[in-house]
C-alpha atoms as a PDB file:
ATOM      1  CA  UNK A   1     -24.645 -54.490  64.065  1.00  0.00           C
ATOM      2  CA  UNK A   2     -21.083 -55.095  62.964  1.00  0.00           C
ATOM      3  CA  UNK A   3     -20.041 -55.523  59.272  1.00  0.00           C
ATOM      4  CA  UNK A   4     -17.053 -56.798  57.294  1.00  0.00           C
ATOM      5  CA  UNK A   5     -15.451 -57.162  54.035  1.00  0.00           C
ATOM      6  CA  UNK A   6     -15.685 -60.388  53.147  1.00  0.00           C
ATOM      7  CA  UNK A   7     -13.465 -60.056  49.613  1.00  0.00           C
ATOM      8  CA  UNK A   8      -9.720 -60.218  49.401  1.00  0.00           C
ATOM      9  CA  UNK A   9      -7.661 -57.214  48.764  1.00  0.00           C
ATOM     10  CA  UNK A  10      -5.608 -57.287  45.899  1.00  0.00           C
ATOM     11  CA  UNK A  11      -2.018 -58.948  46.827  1.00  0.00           C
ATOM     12  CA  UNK A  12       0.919 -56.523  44.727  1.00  0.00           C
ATOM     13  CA  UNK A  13       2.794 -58.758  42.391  1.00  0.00           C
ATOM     14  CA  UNK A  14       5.803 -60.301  43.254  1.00  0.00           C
ATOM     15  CA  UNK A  15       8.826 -58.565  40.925  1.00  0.00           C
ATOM     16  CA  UNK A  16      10.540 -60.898  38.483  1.00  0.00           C
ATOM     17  CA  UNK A  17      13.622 -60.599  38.863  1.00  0.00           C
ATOM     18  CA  UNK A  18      16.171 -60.763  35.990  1.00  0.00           C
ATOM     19  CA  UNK A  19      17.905 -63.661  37.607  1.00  0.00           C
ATOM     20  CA  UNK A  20      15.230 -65.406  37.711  1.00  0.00           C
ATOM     21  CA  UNK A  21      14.188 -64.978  33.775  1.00  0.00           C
ATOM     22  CA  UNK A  22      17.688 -65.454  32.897  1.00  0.00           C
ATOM     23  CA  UNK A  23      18.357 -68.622  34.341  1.00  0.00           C
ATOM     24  CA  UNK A  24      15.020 -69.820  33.185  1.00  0.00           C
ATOM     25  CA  UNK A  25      15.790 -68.837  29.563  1.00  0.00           C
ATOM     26  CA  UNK A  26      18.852 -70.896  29.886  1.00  0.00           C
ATOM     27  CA  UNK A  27      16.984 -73.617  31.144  1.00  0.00           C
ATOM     28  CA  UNK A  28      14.398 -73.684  28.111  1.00  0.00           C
ATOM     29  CA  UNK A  29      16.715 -73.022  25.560  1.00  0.00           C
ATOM     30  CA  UNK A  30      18.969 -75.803  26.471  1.00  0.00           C
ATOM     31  CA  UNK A  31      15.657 -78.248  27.055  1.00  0.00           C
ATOM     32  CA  UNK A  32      14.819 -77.314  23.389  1.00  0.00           C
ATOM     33  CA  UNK A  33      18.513 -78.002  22.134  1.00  0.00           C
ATOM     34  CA  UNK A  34      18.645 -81.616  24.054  1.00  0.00           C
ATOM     35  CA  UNK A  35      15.689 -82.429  22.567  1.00  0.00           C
ATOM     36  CA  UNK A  36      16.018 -81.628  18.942  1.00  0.00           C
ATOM     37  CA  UNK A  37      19.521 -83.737  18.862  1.00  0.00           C
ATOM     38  CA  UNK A  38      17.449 -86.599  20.687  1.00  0.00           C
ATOM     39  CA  UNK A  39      15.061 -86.298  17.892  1.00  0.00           C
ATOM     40  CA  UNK A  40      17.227 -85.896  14.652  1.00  0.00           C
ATOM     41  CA  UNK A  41      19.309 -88.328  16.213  1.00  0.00           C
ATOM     42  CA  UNK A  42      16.947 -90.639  15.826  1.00  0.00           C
ATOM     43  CA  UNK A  43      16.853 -90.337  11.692  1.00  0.00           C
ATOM     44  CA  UNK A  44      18.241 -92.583   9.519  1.00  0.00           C
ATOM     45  CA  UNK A  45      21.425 -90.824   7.604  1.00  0.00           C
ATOM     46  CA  UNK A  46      19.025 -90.669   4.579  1.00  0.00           C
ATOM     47  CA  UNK A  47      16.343 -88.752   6.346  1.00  0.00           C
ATOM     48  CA  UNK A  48      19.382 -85.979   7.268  1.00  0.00           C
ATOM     49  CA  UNK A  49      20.351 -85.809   3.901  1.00  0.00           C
ATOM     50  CA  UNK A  50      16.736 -85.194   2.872  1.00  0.00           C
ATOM     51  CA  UNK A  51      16.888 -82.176   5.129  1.00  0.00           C
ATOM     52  CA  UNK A  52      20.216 -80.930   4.176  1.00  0.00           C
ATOM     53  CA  UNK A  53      22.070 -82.630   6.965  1.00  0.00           C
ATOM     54  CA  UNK A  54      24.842 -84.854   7.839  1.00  0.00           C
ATOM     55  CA  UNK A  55      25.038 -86.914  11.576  1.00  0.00           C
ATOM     56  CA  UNK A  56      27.974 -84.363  11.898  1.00  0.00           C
ATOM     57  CA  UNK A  57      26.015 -81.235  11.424  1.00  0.00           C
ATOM     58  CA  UNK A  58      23.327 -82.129  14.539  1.00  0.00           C
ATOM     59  CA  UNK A  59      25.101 -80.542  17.146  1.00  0.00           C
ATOM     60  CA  UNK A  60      25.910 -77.580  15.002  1.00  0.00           C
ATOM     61  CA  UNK A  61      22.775 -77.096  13.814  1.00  0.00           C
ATOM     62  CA  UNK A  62      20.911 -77.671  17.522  1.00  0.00           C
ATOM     63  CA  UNK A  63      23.414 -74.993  18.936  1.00  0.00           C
ATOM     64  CA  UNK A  64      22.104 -72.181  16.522  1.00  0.00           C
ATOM     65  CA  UNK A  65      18.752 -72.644  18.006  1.00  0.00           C
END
């Protein structure tokens, strides 16, 4: 009578390498930046103001993440 395994072995993980993270940590980071002067772009110069912000100050202020 013949028998078998029928579960998987465990597969080793494949290494991250620090390329890899890098370059996706400069991806995200510059997502989150493009988005947040989309979205105070979007305010009226009053809302800024109400914040502590000027239209000037946006890219300034998205850059220091």
């Amino acid at each position: 009578m013949a028998s078998f395994d029928t579960f998987n072995t465990a597969r080793p993980a494949l290494p991250t390498t620090g390329l890899f993270s890098a370059l996706l940590g400069r991806v995200v980071a510059w997502n989150d930046r493009r988005v947040t002067v989309k979205m105070l772009s979007k305010l009226t110069d009053r809302e800024l103001r109400d914040i502590g912000l000027e239209r000037g100050d946006i890219d300034a202020f998205a850059a220091r993440g």
